[in-house]
C-alpha atoms as a PDB file:
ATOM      1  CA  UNK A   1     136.155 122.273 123.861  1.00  0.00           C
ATOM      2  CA  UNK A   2     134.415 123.337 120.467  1.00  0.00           C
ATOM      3  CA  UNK A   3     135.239 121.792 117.113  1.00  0.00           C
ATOM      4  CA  UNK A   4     135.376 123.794 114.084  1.00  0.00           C
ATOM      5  CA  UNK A   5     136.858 123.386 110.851  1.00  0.00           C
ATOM      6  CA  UNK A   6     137.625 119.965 111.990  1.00  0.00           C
ATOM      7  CA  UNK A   7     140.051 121.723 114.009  1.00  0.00           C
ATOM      8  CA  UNK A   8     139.626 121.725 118.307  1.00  0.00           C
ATOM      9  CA  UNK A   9     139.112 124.955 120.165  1.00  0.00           C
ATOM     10  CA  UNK A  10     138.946 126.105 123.771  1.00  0.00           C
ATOM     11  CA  UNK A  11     136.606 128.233 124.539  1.00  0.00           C
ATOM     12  CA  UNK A  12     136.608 130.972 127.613  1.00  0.00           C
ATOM     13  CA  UNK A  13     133.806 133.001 128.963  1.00  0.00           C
ATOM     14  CA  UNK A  14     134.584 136.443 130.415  1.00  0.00           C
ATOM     15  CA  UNK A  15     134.417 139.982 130.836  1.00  0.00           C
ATOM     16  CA  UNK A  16     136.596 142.894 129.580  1.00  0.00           C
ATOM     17  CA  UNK A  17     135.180 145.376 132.724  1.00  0.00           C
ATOM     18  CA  UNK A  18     132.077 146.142 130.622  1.00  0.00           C
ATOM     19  CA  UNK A  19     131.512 144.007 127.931  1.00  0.00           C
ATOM     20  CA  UNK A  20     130.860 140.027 128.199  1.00  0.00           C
ATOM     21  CA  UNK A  21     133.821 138.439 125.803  1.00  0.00           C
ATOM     22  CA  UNK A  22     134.623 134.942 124.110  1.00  0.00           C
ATOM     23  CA  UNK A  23     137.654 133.709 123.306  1.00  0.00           C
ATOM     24  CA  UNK A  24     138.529 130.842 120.943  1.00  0.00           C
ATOM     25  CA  UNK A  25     141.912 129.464 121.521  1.00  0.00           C
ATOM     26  CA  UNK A  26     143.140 126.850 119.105  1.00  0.00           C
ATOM     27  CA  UNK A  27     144.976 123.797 120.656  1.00  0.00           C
ATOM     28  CA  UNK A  28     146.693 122.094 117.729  1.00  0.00           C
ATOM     29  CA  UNK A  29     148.478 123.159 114.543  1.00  0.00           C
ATOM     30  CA  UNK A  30     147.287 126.933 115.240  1.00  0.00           C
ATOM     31  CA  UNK A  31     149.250 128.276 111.996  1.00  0.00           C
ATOM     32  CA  UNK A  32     147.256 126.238 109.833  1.00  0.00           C
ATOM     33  CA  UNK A  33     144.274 128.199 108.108  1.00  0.00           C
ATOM     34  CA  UNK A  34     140.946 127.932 108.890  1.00  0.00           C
ATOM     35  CA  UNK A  35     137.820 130.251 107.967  1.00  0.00           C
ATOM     36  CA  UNK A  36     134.654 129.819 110.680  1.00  0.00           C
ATOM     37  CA  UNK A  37     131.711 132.795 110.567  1.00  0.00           C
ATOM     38  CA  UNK A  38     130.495 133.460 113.903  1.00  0.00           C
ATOM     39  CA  UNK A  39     127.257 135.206 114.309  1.00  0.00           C
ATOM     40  CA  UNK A  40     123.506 134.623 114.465  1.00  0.00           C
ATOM     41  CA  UNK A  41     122.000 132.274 112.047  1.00  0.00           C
ATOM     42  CA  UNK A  42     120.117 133.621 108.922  1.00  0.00           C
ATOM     43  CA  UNK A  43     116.762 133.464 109.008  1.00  0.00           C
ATOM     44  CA  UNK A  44     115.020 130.026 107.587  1.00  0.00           C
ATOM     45  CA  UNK A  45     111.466 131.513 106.767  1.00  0.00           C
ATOM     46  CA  UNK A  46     110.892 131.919 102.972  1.00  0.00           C
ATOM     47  CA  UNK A  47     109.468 134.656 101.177  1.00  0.00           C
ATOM     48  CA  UNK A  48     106.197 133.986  99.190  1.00  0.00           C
ATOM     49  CA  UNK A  49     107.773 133.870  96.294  1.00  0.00           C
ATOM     50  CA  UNK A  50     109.898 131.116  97.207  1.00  0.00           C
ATOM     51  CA  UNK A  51     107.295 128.993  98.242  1.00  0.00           C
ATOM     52  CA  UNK A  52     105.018 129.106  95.441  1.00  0.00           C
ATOM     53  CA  UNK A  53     108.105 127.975  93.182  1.00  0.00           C
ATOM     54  CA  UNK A  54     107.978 124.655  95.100  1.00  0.00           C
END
């Protein structure tokens, strides 16, 4: 179980024949809204620039 959104999620590991998938499935109030970006983090290095402006 995964919590996002302050909402709880199951979460399932499989494959689709070629292609590993994930699946989120919602256990409670599942037609209430929530937004949640999944993807790789941004990068946390800074650029020069934004260093010497500390």
């Amino acid at each position: 179980m995964l919590v996002v959104g302050g909402h709880n999620w199951n979460v399932y590991k499989g494959t689709n024949g070629s292609n590993q998938v994930f699946s989120f499935l919602r256990t409670s109030d599942s037609n209430s809204g929530t937004r949640a970006e999944v993807g790789p983090r941004p990068s946390r290095a800074r650029s020069a620039s934004a260093r010497s402006a500390l």
